[in-house]
Each structure stands twice: as structure tokens, then as C-alpha cells.
PDB file of N, CA and C in Angstrom:
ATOM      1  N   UNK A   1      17.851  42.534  11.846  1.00  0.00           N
ATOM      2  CA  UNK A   1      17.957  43.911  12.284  1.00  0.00           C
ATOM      3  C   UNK A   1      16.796  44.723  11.729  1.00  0.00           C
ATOM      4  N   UNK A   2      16.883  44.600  10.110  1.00  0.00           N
ATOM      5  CA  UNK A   2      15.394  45.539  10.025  1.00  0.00           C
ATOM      6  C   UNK A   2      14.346  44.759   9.630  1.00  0.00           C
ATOM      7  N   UNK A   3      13.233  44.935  10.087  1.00  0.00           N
ATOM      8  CA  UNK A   3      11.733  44.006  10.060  1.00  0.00           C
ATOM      9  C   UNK A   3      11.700  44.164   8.270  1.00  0.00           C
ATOM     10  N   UNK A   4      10.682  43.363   8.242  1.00  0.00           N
ATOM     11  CA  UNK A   4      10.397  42.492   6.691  1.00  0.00           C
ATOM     12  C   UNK A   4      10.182  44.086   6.255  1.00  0.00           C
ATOM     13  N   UNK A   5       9.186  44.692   6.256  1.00  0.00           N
ATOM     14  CA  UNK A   5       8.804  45.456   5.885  1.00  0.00           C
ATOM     15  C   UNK A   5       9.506  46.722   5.190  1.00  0.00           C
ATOM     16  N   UNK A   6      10.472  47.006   6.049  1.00  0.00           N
ATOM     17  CA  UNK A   6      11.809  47.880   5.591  1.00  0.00           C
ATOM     18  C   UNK A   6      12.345  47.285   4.088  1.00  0.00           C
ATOM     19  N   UNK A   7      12.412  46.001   4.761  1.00  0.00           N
ATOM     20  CA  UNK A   7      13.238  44.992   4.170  1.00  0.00           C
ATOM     21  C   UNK A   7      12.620  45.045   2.539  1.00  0.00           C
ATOM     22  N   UNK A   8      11.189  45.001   2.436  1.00  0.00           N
ATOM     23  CA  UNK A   8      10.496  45.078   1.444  1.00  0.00           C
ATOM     24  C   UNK A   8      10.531  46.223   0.618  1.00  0.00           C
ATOM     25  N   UNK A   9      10.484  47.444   1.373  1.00  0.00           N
ATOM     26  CA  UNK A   9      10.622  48.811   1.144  1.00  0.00           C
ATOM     27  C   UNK A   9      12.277  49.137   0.374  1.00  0.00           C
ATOM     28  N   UNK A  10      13.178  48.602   0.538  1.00  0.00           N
ATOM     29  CA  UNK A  10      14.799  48.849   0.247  1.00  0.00           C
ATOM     30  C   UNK A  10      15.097  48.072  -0.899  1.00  0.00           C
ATOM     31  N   UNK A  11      14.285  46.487  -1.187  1.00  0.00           N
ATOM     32  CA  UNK A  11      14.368  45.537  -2.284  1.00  0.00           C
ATOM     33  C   UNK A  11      13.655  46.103  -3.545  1.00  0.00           C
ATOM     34  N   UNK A  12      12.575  47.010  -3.093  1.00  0.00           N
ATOM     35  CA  UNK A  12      12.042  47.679  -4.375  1.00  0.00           C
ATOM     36  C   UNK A  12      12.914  48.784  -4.342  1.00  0.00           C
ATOM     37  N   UNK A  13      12.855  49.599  -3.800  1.00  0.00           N
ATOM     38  CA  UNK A  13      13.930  50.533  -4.116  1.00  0.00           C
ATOM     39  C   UNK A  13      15.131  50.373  -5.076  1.00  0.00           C
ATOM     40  N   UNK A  14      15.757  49.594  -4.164  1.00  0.00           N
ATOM     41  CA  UNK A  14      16.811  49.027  -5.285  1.00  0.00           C
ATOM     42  C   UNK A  14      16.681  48.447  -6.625  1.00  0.00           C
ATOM     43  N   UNK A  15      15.355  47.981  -6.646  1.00  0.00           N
ATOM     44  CA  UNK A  15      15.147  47.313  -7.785  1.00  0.00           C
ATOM     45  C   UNK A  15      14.510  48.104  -9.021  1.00  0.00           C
ATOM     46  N   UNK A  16      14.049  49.186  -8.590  1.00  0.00           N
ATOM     47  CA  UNK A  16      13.837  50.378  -9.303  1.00  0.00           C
ATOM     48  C   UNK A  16      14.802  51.819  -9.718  1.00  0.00           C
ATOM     49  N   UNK A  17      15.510  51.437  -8.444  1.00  0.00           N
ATOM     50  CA  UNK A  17      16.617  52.429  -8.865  1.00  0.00           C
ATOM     51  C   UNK A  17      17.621  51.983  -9.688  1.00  0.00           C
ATOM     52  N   UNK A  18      18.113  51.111  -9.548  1.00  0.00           N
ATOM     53  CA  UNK A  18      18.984  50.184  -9.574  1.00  0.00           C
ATOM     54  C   UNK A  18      19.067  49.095 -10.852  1.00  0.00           C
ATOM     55  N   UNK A  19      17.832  49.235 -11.819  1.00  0.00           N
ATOM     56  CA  UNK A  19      17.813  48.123 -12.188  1.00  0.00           C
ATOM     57  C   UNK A  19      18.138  46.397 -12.224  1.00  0.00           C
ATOM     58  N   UNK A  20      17.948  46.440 -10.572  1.00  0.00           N
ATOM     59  CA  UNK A  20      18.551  44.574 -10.475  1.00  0.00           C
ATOM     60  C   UNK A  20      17.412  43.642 -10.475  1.00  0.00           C
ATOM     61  N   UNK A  21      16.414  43.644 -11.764  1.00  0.00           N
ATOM     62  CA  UNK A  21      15.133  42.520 -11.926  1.00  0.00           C
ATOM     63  C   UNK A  21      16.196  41.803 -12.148  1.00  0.00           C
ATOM     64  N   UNK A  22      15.012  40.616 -11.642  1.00  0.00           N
ATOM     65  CA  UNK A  22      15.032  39.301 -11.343  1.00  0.00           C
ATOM     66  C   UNK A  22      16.444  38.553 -10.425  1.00  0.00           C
ATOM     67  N   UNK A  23      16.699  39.085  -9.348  1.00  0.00           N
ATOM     68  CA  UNK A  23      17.306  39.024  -8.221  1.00  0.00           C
ATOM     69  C   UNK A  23      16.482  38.764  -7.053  1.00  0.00           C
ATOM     70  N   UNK A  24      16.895  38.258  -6.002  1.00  0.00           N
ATOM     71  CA  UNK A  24      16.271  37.663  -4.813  1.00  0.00           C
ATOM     72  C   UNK A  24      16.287  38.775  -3.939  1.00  0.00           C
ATOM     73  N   UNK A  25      15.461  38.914  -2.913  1.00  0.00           N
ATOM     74  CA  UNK A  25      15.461  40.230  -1.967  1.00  0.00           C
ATOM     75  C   UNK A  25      17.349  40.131  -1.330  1.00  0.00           C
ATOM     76  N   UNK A  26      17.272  38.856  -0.919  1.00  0.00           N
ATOM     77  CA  UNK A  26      18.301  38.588  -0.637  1.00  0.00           C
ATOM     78  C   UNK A  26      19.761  38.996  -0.845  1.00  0.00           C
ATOM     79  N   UNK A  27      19.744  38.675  -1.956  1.00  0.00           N
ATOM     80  CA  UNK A  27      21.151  39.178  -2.972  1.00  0.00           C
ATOM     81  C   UNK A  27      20.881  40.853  -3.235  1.00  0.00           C
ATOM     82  N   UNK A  28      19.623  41.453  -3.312  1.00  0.00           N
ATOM     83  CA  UNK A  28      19.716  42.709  -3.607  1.00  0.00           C
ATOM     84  C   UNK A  28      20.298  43.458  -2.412  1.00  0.00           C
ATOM     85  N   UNK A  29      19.808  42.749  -0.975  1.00  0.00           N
ATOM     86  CA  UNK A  29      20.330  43.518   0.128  1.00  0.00           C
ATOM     87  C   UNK A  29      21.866  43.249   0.375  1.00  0.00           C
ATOM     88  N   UNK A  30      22.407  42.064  -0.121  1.00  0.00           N
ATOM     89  CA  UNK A  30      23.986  42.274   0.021  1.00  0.00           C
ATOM     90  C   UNK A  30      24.556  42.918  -0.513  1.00  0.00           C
ATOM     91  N   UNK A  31      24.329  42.810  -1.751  1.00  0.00           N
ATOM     92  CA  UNK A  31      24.773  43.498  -2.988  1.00  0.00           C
ATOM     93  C   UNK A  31      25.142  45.220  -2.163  1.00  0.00           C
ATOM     94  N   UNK A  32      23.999  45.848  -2.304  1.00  0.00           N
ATOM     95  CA  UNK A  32      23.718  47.223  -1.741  1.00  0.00           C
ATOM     96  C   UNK A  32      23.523  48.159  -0.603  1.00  0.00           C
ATOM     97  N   UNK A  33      22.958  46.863   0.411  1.00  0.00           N
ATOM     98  CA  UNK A  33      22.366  47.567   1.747  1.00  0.00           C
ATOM     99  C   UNK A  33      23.359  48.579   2.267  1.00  0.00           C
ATOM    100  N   UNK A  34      24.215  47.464   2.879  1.00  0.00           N
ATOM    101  CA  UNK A  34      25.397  48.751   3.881  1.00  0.00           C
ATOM    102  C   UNK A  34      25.728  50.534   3.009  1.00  0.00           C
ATOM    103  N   UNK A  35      25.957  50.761   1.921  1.00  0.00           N
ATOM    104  CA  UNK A  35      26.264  51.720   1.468  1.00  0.00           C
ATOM    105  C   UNK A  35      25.113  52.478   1.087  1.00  0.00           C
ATOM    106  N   UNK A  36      23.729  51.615   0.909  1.00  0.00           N
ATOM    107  CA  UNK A  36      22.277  52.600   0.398  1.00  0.00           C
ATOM    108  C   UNK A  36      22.305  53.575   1.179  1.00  0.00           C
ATOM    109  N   UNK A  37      21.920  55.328   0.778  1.00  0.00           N
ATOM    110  CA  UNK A  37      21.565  56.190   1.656  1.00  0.00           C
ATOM    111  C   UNK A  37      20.230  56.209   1.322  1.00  0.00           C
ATOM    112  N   UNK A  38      19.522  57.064   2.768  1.00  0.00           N
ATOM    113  CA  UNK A  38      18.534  56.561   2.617  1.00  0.00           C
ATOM    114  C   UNK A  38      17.763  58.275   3.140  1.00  0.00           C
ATOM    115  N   UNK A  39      16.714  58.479   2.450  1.00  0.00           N
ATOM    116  CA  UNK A  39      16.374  59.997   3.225  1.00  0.00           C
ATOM    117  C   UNK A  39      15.709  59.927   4.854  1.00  0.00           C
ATOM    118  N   UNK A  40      15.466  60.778   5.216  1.00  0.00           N
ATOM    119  CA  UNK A  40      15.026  60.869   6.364  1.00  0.00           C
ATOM    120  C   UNK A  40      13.558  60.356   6.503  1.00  0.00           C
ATOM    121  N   UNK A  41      12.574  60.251   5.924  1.00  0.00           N
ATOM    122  CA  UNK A  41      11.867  59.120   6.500  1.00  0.00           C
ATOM    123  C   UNK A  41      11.867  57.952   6.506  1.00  0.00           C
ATOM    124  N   UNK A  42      13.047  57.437   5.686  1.00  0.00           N
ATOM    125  CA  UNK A  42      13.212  56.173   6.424  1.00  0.00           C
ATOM    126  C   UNK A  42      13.989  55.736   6.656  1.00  0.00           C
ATOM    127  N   UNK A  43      15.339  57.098   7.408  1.00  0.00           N
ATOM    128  CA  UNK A  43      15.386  56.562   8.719  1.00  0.00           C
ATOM    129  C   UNK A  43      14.890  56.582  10.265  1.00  0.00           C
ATOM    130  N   UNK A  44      13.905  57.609   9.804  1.00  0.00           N
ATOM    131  CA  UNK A  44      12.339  57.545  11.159  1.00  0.00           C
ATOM    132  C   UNK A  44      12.453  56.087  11.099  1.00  0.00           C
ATOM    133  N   UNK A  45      11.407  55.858  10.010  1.00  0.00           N
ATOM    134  CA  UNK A  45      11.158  54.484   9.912  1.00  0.00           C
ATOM    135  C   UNK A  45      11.912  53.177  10.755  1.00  0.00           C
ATOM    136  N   UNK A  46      13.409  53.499  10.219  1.00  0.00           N
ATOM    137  CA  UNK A  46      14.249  52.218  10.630  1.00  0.00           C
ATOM    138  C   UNK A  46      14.646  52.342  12.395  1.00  0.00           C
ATOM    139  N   UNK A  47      14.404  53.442  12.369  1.00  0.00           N
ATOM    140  CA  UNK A  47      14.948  53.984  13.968  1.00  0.00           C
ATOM    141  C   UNK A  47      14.222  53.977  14.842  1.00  0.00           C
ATOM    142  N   UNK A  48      12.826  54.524  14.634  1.00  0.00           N
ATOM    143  CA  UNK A  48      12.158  54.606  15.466  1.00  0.00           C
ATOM    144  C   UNK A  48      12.132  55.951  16.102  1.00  0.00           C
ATOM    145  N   UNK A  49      12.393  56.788  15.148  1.00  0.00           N
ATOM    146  CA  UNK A  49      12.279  58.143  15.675  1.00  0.00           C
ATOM    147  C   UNK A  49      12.132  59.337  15.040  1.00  0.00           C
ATOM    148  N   UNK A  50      11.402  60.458  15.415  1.00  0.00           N
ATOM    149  CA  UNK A  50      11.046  61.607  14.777  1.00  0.00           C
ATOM    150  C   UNK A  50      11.870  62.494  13.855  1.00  0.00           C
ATOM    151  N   UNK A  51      11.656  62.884  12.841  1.00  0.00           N
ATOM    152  CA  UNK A  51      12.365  63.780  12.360  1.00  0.00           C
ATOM    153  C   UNK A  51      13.011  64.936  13.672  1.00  0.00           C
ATOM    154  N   UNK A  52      12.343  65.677  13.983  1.00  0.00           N
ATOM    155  CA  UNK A  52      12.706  66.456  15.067  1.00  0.00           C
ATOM    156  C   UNK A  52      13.875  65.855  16.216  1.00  0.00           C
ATOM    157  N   UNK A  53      13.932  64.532  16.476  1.00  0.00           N
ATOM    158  CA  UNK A  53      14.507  64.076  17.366  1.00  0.00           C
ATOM    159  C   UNK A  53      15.328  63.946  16.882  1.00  0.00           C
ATOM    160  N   UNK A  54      15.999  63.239  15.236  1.00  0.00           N
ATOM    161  CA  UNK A  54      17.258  62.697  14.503  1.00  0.00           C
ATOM    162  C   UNK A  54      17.907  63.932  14.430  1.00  0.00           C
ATOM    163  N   UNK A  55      16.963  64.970  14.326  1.00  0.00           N
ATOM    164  CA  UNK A  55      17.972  66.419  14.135  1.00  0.00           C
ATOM    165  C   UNK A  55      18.289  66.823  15.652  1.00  0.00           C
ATOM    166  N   UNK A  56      17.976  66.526  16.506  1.00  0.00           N
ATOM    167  CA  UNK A  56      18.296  67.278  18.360  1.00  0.00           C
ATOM    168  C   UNK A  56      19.202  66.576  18.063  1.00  0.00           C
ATOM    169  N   UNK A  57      19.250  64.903  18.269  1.00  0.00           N
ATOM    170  CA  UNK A  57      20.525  64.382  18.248  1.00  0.00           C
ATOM    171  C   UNK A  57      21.591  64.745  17.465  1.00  0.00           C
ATOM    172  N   UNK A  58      21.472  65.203  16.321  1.00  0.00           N
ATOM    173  CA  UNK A  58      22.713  65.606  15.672  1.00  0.00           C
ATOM    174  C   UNK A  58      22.923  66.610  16.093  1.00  0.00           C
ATOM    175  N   UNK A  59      22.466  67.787  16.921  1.00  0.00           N
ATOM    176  CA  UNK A  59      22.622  69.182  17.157  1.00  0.00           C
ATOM    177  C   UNK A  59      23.634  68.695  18.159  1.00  0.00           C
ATOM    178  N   UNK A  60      23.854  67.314  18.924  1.00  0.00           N
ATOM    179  CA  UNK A  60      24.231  67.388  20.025  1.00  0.00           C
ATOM    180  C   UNK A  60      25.448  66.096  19.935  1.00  0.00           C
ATOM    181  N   UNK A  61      25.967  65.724  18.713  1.00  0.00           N
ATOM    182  CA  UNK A  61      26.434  64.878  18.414  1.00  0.00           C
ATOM    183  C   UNK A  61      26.446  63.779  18.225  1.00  0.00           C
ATOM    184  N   UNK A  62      25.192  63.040  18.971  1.00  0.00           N
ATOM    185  CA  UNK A  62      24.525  61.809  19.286  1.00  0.00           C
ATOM    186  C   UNK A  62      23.934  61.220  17.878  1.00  0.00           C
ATOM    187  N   UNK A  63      24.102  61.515  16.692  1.00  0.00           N
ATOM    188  CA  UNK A  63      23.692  60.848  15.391  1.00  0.00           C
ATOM    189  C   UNK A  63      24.212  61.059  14.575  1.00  0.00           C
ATOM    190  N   UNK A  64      24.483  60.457  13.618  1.00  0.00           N
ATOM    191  CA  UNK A  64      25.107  60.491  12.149  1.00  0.00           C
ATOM    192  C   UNK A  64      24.643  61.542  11.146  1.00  0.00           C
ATOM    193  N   UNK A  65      25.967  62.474  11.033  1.00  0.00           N
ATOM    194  CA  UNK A  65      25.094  63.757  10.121  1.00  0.00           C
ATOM    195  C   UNK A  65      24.510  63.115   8.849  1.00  0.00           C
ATOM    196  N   UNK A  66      23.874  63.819   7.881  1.00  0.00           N
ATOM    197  CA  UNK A  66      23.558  63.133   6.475  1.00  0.00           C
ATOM    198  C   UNK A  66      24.873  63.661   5.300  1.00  0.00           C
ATOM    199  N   UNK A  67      24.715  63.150   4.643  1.00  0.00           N
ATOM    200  CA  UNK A  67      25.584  63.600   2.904  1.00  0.00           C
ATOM    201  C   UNK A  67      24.524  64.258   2.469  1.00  0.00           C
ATOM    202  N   UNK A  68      25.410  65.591   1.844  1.00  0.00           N
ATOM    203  CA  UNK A  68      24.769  66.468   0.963  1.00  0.00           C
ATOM    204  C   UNK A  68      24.319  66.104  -0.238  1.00  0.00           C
ATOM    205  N   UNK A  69      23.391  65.266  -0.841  1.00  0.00           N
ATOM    206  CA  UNK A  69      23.069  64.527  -2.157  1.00  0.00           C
ATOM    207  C   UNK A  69      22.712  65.970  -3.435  1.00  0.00           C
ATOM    208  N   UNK A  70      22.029  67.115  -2.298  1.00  0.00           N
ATOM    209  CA  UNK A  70      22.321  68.468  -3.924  1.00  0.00           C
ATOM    210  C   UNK A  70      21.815  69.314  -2.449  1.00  0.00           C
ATOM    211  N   UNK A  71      21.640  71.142  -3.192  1.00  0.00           N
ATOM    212  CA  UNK A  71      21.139  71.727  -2.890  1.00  0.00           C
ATOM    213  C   UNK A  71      20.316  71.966  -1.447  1.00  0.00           C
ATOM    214  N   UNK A  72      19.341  70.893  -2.172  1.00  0.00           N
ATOM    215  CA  UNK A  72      18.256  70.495  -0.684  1.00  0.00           C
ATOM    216  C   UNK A  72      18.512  69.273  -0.105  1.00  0.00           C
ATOM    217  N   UNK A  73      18.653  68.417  -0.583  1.00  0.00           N
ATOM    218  CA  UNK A  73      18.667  67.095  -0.419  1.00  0.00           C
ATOM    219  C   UNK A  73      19.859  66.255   0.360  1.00  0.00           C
ATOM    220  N   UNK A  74      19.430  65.631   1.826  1.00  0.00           N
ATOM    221  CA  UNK A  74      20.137  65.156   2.148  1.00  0.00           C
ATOM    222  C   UNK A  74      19.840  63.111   2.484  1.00  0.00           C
ATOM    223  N   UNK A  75      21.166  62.353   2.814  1.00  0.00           N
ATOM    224  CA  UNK A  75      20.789  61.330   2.908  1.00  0.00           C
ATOM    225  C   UNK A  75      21.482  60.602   4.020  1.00  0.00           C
ATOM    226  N   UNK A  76      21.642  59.834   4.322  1.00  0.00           N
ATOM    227  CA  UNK A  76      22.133  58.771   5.353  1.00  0.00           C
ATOM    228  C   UNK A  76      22.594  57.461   4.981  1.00  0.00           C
ATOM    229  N   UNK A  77      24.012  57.655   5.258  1.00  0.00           N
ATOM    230  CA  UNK A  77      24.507  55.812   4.949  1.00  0.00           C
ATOM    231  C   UNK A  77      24.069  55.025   6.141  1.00  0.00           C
ATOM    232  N   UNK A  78      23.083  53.950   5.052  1.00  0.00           N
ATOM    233  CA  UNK A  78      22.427  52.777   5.898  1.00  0.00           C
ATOM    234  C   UNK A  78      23.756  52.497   6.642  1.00  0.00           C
ATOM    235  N   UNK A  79      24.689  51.839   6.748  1.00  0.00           N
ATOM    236  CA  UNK A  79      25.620  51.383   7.639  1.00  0.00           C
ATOM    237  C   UNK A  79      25.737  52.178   8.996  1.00  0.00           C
ATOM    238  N   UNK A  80      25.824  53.317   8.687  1.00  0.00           N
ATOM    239  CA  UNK A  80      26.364  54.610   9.779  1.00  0.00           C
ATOM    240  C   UNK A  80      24.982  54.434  10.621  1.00  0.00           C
ATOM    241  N   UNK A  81      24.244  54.488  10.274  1.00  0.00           N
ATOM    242  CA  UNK A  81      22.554  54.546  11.331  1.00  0.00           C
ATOM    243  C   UNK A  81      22.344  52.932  11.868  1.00  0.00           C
ATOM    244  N   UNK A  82      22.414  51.918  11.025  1.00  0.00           N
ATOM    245  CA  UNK A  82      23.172  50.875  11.420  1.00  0.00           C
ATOM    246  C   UNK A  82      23.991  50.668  12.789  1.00  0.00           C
ATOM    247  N   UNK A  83      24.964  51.097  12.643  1.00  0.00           N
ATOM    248  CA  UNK A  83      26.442  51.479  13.369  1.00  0.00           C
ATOM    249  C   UNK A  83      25.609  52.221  15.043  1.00  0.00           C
ATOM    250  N   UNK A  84      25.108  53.161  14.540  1.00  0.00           N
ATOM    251  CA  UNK A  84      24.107  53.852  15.704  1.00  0.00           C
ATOM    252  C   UNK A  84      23.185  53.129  16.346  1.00  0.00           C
ATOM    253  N   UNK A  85      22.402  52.514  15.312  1.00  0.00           N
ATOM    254  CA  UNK A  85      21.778  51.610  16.304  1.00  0.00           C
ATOM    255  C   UNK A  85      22.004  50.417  17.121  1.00  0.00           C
ATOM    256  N   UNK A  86      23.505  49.735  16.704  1.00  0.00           N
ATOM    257  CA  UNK A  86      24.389  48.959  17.467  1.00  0.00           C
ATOM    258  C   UNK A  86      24.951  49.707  18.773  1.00  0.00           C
ATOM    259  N   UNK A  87      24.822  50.447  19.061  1.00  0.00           N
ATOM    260  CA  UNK A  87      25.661  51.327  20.360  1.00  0.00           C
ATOM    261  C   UNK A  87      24.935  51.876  21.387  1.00  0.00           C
ATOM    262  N   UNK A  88      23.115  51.348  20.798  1.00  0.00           N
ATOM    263  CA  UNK A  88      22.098  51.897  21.786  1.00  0.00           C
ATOM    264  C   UNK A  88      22.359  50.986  22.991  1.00  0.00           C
ATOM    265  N   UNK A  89      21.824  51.651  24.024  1.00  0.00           N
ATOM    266  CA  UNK A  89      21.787  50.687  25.217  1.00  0.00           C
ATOM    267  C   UNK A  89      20.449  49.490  25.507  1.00  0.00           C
ATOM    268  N   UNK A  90      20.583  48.328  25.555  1.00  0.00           N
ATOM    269  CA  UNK A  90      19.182  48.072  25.742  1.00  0.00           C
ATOM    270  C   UNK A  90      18.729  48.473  26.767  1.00  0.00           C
ATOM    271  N   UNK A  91      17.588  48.209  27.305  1.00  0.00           N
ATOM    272  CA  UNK A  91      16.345  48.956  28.500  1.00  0.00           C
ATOM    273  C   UNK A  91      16.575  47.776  29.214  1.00  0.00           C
ATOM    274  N   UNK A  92      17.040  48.583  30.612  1.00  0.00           N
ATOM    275  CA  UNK A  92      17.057  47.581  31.890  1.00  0.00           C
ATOM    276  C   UNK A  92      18.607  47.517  31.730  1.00  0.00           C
ATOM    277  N   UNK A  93      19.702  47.803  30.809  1.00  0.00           N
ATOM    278  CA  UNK A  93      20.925  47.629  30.760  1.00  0.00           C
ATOM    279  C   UNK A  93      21.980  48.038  32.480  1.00  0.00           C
ATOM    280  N   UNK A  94      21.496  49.474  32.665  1.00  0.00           N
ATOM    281  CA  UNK A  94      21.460  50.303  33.774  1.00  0.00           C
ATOM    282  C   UNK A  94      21.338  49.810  34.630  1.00  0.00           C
ATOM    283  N   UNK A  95      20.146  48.728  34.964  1.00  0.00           N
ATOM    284  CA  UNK A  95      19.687  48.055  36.222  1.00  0.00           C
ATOM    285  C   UNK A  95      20.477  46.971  36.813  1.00  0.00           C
ATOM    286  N   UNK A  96      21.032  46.234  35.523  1.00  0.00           N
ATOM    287  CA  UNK A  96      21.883  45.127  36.295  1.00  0.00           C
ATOM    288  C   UNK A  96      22.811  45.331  36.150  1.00  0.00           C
ATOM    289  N   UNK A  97      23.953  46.471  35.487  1.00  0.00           N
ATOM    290  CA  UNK A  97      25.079  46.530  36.147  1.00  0.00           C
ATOM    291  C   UNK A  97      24.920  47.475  37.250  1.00  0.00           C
ATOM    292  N   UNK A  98      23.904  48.344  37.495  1.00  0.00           N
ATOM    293  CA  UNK A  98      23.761  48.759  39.252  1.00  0.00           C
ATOM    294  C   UNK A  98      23.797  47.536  39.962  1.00  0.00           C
ATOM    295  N   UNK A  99      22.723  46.363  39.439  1.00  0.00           N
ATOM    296  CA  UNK A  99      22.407  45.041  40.744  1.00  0.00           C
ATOM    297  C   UNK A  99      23.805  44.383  40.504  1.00  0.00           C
ATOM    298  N   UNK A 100      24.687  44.398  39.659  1.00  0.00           N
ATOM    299  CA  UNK A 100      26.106  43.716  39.798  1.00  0.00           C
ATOM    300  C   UNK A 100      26.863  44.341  40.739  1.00  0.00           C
ATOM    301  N   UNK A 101      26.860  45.562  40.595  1.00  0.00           N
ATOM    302  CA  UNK A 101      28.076  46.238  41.603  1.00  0.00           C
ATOM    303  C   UNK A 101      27.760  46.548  42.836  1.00  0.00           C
ATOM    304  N   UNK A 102      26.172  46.947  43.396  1.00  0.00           N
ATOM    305  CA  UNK A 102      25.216  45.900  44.293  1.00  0.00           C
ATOM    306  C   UNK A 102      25.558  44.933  45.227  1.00  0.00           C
ATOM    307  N   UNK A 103      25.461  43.661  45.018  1.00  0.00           N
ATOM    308  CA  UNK A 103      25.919  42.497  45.035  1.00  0.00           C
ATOM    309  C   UNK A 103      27.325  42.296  45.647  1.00  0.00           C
ATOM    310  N   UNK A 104      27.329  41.655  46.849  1.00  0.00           N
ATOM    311  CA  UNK A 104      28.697  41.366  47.666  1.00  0.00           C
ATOM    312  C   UNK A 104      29.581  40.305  46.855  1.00  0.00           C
TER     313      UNK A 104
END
């Protein structure tokens, strides 16, 4: 689901926040992933989409609000954006259940 790179980006994280040296990327992402929040650039990053856009969508219900972490600061449970990005439609989805119902 998320490219190496993320992947790389969340194992240090954790491993700095977290103190879990000398653990495998592996075990750090079970351990933690689903519940890590994560700020808003990366969930641009993981999503594929603009700050500006993650906020239209929430104006309009279409995304996962964030947790208030203080004052200013907000975050996103990896799972929940996760969860969102399981429910996208793929491209071309549209086309063949039109060409199914189509079809004698």
C-alpha cells in the first residue's frame, strides 16, 4: 500500500520518536503503523494530494477530519486515511459496470 519510501520515512520516525533501535522496518510498522498520526504533509504525501484539496474534501465530508494534537496542531490516524484510500474508486471502474449493464 505505501511505496518504500513512505515506508522509510515512518520507520525513522518511529524510531526516533519512539525509541525502537535495533528493530526491523518491519516489526516497527506492525508494532505502530495503523494507529501513527501523521501531519498533513504526509498525508499529501501518502495520498496524493494537496493540502488545499484534503481540506475541500473535509469541508464536504469526503475525508477524515484530523485529532486536535494542541492548540495548532493537528494529525491523522494512519488507519482512517488508510480506510479512505480503500474506498477510492479505481479509474475505468465506471466504464465497465456501464459496459456490463450495456451488454445483452
Amino acid at each position: 500500500m505505501l511505496d518504500l519510501a513512505v515506508r522509510n520515512i515512518v520507520a525513522k520516525a518511529l524510531t526516533d520518536l519512539l525509541g525502537y533501535e535495533g528493530r526491523s522496518v518491519a516489526e516497527l510498522l506492525a508494532a505502530r503503523l495503523p494507529e501513527m498520526l501523521l501531519r498533513v504533509d504526509t498525508v499529501c504525501a501518502i495520498v496524493g494530494l494537496s493540502v488545499a484539496t484534503i481540506y475541500r474534501l473535509m469541508s464536504v465530508g469526503d475525508f477524515p477530519r484530523p485529532l486536535r494534537l494542541s492548540s495548532h496542531a493537528r494529525g491523522w490516524k494512519l488507519s482512517e486515511v488508510a480506510e479512505w484510500m480503500n474506498t477510492r474508486k479505481r479509474e475505468g471502474a465506471d466504464l465497465i459496470e456501464t459496459d456490463k449493464e450495456a451488454s445483452p
